[in-house]
PDB file of N, CA and C in Angstrom:
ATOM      1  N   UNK A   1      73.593  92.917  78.753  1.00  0.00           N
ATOM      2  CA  UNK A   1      73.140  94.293  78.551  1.00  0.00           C
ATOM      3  C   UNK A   1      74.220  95.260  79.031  1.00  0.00           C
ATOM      4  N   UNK A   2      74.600  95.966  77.899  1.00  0.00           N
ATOM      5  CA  UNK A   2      75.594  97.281  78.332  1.00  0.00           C
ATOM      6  C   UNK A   2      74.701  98.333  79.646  1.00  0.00           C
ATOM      7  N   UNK A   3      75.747  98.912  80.215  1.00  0.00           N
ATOM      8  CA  UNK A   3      75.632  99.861  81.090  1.00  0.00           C
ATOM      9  C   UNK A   3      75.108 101.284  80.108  1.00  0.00           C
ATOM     10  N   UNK A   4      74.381 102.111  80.900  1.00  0.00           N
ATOM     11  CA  UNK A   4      74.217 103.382  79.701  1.00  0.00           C
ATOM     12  C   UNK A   4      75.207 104.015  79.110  1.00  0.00           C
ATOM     13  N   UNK A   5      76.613 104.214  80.255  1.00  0.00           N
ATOM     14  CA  UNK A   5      77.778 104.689  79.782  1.00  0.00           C
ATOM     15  C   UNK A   5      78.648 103.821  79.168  1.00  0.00           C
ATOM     16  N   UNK A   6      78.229 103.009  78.984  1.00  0.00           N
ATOM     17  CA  UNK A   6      79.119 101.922  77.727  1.00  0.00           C
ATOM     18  C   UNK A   6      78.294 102.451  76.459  1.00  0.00           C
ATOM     19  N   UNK A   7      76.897 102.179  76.566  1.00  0.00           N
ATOM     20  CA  UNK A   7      76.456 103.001  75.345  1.00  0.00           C
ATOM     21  C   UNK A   7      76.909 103.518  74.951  1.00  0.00           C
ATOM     22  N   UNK A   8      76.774 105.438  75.462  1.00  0.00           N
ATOM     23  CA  UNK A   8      77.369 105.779  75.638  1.00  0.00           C
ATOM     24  C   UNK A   8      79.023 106.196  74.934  1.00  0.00           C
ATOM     25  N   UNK A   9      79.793 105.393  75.070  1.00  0.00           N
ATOM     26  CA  UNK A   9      81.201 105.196  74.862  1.00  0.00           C
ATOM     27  C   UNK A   9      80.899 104.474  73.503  1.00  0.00           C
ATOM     28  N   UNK A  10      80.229 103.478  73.293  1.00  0.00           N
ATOM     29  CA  UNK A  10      79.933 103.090  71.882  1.00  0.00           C
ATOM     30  C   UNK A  10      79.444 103.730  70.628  1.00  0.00           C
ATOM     31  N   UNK A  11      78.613 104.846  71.163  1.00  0.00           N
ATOM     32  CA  UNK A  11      77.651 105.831  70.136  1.00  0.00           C
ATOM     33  C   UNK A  11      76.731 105.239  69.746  1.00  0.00           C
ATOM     34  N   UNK A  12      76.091 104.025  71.124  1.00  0.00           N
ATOM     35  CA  UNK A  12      75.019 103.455  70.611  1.00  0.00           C
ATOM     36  C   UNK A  12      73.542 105.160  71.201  1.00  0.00           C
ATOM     37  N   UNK A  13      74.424 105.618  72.548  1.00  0.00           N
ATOM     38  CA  UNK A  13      73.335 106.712  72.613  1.00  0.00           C
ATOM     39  C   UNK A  13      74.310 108.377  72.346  1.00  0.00           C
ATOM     40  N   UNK A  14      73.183 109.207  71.910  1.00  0.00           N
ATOM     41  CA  UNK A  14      74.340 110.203  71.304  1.00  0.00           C
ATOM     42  C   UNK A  14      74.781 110.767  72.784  1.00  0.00           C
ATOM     43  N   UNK A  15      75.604 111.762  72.775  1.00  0.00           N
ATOM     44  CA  UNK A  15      76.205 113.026  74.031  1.00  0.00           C
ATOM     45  C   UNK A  15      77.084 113.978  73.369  1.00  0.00           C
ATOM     46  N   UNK A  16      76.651 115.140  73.750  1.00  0.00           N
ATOM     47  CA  UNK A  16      77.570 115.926  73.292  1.00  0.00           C
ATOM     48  C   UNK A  16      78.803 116.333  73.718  1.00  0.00           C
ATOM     49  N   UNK A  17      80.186 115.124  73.120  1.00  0.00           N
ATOM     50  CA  UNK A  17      81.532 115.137  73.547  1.00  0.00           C
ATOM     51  C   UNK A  17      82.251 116.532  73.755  1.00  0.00           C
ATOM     52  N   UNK A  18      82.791 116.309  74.611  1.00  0.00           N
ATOM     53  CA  UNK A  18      83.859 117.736  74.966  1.00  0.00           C
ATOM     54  C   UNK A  18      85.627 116.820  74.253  1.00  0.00           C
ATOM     55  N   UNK A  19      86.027 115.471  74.375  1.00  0.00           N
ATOM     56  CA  UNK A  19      86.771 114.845  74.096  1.00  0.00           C
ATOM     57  C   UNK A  19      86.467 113.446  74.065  1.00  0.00           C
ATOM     58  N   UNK A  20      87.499 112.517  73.223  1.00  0.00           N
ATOM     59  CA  UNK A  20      87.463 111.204  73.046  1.00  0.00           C
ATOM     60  C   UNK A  20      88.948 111.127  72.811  1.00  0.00           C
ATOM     61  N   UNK A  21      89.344 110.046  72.735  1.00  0.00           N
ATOM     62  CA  UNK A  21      89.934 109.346  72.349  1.00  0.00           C
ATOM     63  C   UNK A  21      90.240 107.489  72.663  1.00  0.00           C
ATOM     64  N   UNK A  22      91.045 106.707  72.477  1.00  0.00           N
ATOM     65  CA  UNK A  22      90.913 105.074  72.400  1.00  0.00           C
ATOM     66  C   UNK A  22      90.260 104.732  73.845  1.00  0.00           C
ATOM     67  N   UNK A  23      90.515 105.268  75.047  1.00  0.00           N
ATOM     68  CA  UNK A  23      90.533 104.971  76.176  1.00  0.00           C
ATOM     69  C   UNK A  23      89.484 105.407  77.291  1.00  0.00           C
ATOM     70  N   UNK A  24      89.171 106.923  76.541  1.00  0.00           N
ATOM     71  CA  UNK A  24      88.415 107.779  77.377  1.00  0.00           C
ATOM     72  C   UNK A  24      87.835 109.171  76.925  1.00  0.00           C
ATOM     73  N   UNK A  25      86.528 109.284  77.306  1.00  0.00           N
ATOM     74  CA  UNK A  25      85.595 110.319  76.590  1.00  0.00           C
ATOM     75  C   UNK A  25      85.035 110.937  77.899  1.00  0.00           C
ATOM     76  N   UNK A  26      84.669 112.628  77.518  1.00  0.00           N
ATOM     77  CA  UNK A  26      84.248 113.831  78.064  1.00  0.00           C
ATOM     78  C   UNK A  26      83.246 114.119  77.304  1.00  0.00           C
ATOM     79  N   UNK A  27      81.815 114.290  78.167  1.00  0.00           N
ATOM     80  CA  UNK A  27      80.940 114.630  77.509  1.00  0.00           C
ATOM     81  C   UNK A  27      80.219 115.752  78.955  1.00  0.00           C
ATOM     82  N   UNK A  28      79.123 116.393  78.254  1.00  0.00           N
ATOM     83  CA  UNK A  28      78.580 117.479  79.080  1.00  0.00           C
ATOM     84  C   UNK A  28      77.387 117.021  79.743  1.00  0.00           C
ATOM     85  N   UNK A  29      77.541 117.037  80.745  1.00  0.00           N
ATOM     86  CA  UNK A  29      76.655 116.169  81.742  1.00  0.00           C
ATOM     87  C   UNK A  29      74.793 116.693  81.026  1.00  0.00           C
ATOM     88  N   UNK A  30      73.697 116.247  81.610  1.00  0.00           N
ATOM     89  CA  UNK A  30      72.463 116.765  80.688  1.00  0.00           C
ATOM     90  C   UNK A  30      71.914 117.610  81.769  1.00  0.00           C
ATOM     91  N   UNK A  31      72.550 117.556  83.113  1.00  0.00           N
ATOM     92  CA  UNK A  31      71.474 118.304  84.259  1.00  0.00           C
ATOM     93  C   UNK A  31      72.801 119.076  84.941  1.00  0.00           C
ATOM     94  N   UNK A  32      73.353 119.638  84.491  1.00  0.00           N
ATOM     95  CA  UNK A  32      75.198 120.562  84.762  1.00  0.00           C
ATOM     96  C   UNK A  32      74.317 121.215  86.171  1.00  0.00           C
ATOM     97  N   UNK A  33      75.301 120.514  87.272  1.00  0.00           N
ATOM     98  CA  UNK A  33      75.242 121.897  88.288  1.00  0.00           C
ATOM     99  C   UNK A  33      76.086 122.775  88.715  1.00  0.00           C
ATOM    100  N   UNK A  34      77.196 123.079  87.524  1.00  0.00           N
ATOM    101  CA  UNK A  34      77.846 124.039  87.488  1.00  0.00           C
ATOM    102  C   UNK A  34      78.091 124.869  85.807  1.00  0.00           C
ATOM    103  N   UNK A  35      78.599 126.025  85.793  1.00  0.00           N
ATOM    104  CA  UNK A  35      78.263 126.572  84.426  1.00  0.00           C
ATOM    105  C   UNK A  35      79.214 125.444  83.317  1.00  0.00           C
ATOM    106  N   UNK A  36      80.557 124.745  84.015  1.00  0.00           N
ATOM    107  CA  UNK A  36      81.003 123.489  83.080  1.00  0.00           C
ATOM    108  C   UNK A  36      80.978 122.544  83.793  1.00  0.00           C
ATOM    109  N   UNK A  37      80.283 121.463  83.266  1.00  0.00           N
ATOM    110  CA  UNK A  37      80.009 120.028  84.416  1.00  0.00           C
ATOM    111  C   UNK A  37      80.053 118.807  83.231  1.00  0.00           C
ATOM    112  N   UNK A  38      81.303 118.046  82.886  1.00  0.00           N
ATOM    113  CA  UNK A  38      81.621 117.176  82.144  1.00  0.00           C
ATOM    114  C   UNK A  38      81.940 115.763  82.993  1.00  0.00           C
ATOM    115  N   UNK A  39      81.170 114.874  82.162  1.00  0.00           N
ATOM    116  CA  UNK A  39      81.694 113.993  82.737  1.00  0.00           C
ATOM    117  C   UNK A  39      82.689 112.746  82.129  1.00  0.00           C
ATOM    118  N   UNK A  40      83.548 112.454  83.028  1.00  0.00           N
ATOM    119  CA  UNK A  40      84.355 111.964  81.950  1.00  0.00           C
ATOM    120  C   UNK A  40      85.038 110.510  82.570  1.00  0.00           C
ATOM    121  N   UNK A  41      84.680 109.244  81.614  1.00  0.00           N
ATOM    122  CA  UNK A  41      84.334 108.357  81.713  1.00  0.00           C
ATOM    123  C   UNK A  41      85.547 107.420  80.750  1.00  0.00           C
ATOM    124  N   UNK A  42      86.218 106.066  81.600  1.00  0.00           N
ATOM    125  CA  UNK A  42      87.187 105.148  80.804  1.00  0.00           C
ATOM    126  C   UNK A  42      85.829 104.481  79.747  1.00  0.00           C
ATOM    127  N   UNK A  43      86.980 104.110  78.807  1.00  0.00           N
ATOM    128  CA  UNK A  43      85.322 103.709  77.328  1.00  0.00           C
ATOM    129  C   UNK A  43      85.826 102.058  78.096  1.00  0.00           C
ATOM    130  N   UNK A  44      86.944 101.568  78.990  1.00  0.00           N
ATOM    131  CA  UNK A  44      86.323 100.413  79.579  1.00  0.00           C
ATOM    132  C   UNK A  44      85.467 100.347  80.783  1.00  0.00           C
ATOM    133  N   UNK A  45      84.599  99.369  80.866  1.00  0.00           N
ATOM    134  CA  UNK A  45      84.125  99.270  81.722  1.00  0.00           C
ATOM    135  C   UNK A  45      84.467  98.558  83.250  1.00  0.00           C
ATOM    136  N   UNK A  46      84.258  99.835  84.035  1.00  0.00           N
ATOM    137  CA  UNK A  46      84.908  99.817  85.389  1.00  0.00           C
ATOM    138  C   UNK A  46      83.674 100.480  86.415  1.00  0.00           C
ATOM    139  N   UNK A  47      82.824  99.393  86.752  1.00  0.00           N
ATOM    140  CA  UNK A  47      81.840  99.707  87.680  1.00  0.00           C
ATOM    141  C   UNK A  47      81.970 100.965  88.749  1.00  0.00           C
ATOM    142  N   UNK A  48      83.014 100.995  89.515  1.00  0.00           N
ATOM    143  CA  UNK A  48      83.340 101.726  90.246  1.00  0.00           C
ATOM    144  C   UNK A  48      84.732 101.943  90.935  1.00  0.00           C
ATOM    145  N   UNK A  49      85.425 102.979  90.961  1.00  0.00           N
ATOM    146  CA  UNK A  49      86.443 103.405  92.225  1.00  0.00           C
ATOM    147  C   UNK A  49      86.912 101.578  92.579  1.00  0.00           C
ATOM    148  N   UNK A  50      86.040 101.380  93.393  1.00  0.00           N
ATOM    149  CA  UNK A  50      86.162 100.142  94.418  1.00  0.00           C
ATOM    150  C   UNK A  50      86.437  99.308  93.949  1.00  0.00           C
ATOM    151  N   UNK A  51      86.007  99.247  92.388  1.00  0.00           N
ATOM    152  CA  UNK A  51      86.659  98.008  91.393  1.00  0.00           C
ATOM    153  C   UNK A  51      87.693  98.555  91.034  1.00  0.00           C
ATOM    154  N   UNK A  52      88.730  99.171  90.947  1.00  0.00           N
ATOM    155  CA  UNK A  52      89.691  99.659  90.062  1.00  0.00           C
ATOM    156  C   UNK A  52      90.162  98.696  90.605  1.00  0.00           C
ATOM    157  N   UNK A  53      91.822  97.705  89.598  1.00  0.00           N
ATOM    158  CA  UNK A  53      92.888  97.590  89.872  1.00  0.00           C
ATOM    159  C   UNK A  53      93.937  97.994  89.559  1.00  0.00           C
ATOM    160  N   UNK A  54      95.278  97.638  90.211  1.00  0.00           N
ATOM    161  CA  UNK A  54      96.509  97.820  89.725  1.00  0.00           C
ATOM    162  C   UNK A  54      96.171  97.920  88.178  1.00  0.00           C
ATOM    163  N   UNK A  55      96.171  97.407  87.390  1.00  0.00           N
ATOM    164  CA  UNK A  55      96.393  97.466  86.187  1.00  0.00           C
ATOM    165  C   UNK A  55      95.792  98.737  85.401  1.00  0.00           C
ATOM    166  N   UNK A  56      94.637  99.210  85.949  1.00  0.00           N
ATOM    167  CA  UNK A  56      93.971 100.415  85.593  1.00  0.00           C
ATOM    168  C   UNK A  56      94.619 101.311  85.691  1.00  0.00           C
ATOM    169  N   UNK A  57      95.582 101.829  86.704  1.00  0.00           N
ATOM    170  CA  UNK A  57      96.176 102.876  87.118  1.00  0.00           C
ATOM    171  C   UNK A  57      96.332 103.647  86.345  1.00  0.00           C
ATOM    172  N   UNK A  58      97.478 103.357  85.351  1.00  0.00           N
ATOM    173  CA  UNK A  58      97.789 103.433  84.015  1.00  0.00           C
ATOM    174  C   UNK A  58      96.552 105.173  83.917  1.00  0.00           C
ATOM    175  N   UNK A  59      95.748 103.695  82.651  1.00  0.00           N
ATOM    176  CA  UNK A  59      94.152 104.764  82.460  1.00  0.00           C
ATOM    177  C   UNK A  59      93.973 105.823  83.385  1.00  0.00           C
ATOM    178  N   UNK A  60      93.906 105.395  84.643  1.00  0.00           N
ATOM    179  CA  UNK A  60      93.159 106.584  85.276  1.00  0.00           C
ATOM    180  C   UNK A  60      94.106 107.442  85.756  1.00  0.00           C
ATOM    181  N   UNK A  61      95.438 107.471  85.434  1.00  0.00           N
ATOM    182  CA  UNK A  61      96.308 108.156  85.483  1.00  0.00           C
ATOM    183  C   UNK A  61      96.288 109.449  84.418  1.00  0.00           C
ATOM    184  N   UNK A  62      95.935 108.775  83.509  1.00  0.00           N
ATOM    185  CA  UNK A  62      95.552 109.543  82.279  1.00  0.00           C
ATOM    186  C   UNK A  62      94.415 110.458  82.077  1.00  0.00           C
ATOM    187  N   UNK A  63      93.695 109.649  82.764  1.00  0.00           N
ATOM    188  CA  UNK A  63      92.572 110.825  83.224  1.00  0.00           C
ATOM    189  C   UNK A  63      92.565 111.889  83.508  1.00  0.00           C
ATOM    190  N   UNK A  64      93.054 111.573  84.912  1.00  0.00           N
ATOM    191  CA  UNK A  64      93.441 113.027  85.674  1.00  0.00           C
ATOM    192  C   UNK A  64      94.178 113.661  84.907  1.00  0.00           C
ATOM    193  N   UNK A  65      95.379 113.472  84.414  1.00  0.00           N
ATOM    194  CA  UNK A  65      96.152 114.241  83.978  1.00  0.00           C
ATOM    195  C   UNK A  65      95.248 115.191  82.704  1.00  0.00           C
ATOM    196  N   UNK A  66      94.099 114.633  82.077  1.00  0.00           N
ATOM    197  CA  UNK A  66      93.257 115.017  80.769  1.00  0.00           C
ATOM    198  C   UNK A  66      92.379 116.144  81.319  1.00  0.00           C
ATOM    199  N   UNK A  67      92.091 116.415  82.667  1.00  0.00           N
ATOM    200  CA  UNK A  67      91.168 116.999  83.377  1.00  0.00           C
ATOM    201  C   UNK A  67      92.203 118.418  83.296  1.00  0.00           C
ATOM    202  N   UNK A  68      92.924 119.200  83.728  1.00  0.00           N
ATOM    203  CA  UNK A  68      93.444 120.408  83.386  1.00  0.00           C
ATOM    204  C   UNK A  68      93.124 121.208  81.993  1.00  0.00           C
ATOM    205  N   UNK A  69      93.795 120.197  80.601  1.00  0.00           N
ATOM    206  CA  UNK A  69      93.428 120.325  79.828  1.00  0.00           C
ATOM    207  C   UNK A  69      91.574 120.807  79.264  1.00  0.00           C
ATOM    208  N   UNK A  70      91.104 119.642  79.983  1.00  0.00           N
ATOM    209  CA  UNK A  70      89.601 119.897  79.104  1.00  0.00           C
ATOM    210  C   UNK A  70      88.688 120.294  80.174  1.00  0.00           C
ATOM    211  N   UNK A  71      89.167 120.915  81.553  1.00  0.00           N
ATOM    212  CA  UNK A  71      88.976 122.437  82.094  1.00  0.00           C
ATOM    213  C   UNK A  71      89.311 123.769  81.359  1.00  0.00           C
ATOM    214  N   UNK A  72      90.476 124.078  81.101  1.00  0.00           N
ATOM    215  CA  UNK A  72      90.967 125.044  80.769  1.00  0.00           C
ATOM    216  C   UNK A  72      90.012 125.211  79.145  1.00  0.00           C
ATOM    217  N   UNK A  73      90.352 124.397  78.044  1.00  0.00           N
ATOM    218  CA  UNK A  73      89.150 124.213  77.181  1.00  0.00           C
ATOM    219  C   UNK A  73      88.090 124.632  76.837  1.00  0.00           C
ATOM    220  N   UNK A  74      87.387 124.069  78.203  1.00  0.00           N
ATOM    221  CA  UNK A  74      85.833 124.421  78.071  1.00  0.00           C
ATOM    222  C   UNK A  74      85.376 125.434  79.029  1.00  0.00           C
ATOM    223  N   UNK A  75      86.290 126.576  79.410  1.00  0.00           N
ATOM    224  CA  UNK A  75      86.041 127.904  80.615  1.00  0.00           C
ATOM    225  C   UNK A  75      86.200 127.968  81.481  1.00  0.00           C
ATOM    226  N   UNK A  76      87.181 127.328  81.765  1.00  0.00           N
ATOM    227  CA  UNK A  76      87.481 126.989  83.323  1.00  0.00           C
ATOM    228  C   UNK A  76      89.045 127.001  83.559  1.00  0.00           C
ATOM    229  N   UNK A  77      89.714 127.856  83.461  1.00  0.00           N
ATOM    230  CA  UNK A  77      90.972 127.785  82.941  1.00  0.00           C
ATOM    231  C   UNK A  77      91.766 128.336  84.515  1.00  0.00           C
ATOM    232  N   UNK A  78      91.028 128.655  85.137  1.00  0.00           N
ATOM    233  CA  UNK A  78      91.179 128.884  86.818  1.00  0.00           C
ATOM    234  C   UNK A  78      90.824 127.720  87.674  1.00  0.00           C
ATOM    235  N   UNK A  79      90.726 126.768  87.485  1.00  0.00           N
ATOM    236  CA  UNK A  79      90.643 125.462  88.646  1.00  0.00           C
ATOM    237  C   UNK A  79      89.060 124.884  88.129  1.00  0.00           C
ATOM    238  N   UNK A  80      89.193 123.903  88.789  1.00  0.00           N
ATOM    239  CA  UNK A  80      87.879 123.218  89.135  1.00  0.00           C
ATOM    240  C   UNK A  80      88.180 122.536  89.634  1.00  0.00           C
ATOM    241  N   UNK A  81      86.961 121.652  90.213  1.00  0.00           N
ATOM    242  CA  UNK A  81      86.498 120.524  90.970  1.00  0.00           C
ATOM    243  C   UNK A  81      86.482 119.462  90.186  1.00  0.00           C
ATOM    244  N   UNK A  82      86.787 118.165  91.087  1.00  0.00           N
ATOM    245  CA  UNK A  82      86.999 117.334  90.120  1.00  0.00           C
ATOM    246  C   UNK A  82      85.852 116.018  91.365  1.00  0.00           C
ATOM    247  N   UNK A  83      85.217 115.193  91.061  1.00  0.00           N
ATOM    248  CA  UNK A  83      83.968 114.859  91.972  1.00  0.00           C
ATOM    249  C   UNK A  83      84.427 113.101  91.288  1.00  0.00           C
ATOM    250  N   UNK A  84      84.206 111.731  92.431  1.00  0.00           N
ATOM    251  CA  UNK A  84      84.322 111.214  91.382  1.00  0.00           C
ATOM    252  C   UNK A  84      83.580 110.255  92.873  1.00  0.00           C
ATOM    253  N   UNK A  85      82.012 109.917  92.582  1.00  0.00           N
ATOM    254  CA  UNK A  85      80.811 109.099  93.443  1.00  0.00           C
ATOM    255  C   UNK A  85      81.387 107.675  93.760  1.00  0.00           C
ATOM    256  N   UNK A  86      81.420 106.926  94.300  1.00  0.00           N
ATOM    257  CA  UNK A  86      81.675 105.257  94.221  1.00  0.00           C
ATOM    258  C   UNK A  86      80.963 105.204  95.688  1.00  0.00           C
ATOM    259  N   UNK A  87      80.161 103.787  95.459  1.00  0.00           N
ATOM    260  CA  UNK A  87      79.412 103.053  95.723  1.00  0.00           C
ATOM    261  C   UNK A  87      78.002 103.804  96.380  1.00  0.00           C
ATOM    262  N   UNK A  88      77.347 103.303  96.757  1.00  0.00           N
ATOM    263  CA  UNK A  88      75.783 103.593  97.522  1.00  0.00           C
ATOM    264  C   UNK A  88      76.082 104.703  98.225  1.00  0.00           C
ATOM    265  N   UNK A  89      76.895 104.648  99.455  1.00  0.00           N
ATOM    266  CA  UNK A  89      77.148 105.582 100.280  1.00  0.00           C
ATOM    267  C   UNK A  89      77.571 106.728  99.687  1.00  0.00           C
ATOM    268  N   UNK A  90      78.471 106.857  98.809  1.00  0.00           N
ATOM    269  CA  UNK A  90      78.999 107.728  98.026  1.00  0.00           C
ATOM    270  C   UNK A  90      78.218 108.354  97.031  1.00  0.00           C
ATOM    271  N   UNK A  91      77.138 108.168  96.678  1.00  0.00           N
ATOM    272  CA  UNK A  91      75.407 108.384  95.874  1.00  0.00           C
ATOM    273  C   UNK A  91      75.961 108.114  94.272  1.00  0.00           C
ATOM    274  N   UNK A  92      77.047 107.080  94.147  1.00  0.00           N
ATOM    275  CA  UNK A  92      76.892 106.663  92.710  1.00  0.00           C
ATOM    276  C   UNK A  92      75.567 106.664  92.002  1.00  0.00           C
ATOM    277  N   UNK A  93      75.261 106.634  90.997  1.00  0.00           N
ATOM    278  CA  UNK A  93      73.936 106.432  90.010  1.00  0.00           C
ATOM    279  C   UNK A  93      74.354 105.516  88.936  1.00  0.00           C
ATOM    280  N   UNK A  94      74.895 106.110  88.291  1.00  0.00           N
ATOM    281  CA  UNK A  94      75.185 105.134  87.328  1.00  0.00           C
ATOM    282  C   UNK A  94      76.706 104.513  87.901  1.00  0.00           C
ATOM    283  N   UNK A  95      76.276 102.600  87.381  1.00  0.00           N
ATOM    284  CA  UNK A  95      77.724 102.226  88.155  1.00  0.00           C
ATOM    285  C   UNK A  95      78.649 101.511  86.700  1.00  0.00           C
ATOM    286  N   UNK A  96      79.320 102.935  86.309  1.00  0.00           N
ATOM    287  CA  UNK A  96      80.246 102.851  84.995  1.00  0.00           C
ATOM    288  C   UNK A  96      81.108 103.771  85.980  1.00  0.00           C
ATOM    289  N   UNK A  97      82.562 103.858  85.818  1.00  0.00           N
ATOM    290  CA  UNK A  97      83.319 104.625  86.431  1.00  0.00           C
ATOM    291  C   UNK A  97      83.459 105.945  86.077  1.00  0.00           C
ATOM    292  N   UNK A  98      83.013 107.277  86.880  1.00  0.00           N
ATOM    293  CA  UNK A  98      83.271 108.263  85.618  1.00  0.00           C
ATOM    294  C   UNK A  98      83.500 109.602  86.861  1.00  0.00           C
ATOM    295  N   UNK A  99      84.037 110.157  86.540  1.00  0.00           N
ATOM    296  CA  UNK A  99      84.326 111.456  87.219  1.00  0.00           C
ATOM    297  C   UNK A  99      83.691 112.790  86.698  1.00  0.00           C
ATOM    298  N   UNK A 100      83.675 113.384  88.025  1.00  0.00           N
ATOM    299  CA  UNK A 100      82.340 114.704  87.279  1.00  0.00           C
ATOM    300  C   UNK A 100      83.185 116.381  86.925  1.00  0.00           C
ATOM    301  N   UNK A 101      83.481 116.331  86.603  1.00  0.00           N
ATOM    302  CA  UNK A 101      84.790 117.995  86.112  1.00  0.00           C
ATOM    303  C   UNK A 101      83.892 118.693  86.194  1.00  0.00           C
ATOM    304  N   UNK A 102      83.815 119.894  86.936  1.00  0.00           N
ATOM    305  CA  UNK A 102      82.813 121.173  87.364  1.00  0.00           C
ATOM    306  C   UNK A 102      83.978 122.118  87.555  1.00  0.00           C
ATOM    307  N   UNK A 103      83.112 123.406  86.649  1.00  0.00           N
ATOM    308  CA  UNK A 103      84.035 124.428  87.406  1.00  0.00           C
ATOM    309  C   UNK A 103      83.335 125.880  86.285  1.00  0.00           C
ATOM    310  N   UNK A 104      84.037 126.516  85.685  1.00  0.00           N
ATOM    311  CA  UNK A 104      83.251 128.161  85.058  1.00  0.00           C
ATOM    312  C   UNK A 104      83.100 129.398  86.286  1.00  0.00           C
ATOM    313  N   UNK A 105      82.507 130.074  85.901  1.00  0.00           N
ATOM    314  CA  UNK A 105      82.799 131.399  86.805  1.00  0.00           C
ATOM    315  C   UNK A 105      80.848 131.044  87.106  1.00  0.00           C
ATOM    316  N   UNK A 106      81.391 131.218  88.909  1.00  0.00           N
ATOM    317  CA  UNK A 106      80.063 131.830  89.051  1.00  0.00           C
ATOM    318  C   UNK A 106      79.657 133.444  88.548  1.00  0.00           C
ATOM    319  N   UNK A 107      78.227 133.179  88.552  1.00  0.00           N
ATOM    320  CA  UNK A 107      77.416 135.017  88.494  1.00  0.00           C
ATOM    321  C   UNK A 107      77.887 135.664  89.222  1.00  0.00           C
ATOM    322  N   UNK A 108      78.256 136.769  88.839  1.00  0.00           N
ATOM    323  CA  UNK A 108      78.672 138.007  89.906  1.00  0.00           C
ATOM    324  C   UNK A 108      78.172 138.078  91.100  1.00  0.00           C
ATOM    325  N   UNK A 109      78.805 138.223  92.156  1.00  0.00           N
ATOM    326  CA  UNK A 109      77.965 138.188  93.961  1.00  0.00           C
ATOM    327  C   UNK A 109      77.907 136.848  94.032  1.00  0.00           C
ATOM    328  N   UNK A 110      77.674 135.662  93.529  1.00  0.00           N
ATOM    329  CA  UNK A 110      77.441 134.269  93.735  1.00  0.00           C
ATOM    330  C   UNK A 110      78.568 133.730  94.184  1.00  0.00           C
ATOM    331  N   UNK A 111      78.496 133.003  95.417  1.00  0.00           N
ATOM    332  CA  UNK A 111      79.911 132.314  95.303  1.00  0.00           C
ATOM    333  C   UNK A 111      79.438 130.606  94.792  1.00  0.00           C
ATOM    334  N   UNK A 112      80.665 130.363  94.031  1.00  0.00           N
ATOM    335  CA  UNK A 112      80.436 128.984  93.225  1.00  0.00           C
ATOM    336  C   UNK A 112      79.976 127.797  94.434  1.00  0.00           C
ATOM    337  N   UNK A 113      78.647 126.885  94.218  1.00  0.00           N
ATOM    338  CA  UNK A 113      78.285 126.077  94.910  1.00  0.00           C
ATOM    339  C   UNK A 113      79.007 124.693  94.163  1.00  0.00           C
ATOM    340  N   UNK A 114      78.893 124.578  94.250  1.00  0.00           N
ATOM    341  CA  UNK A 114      79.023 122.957  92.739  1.00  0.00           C
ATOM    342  C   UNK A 114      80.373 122.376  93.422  1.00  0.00           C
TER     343      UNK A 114
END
């Protein structure tokens, strides 16, 4: 049985993508606790952080580097946060590897929580 975010990555369940390509997809989280909250996920499967190896680097090199880009993109062209859960302690939920990109302008007087 696939993980949901392999789904997911397959288009066995839909999401509304911010990016894809061979390696790795951005989609918009369904419960955003910030005005942009994407999450963005290797289409291999990599349980967690704690599992990464050497060989991943690569990928998740690529990642990060994809996160400026599809900030700036989607309204956030002034910074964001970049969040990325591993293991229990760390309040993972789903255990597919995926990083959480938050960022947009808070409401006026608000200072950004997220």
């Amino acid at each position: 049985m696939q993980c949901l975010f392999c789904k997911i990555a397959a288009g066995e369940i839909p999401a509304k993508k911010a990016y894809e390509d061979e390696e790795m997809l951005a989609f918009h989280d369904i419960s955003p606790r910030a005005p942009l909250h994407l999450l963005v996920i290797p289409k291999l499967h990599i349980a967690s952080l704690q599992e990464a190896q050497a060989e991943h680097a690569p990928l998740l090199g690529r990642m990060m580097v994809r996160m400026t880009a599809l900030a700036r993109d989607h309204g956030s062209p002034e910074g964001f946060r970049l969040i990325v859960n591993t293991g229990k302690v760390g309040r993972q939920e789903v255990y597919h590897l995926h990083m959480h990109l938050m960022g947009g302008q808070a409401p006026l007087g608000a200072s950004a929580s997220f």
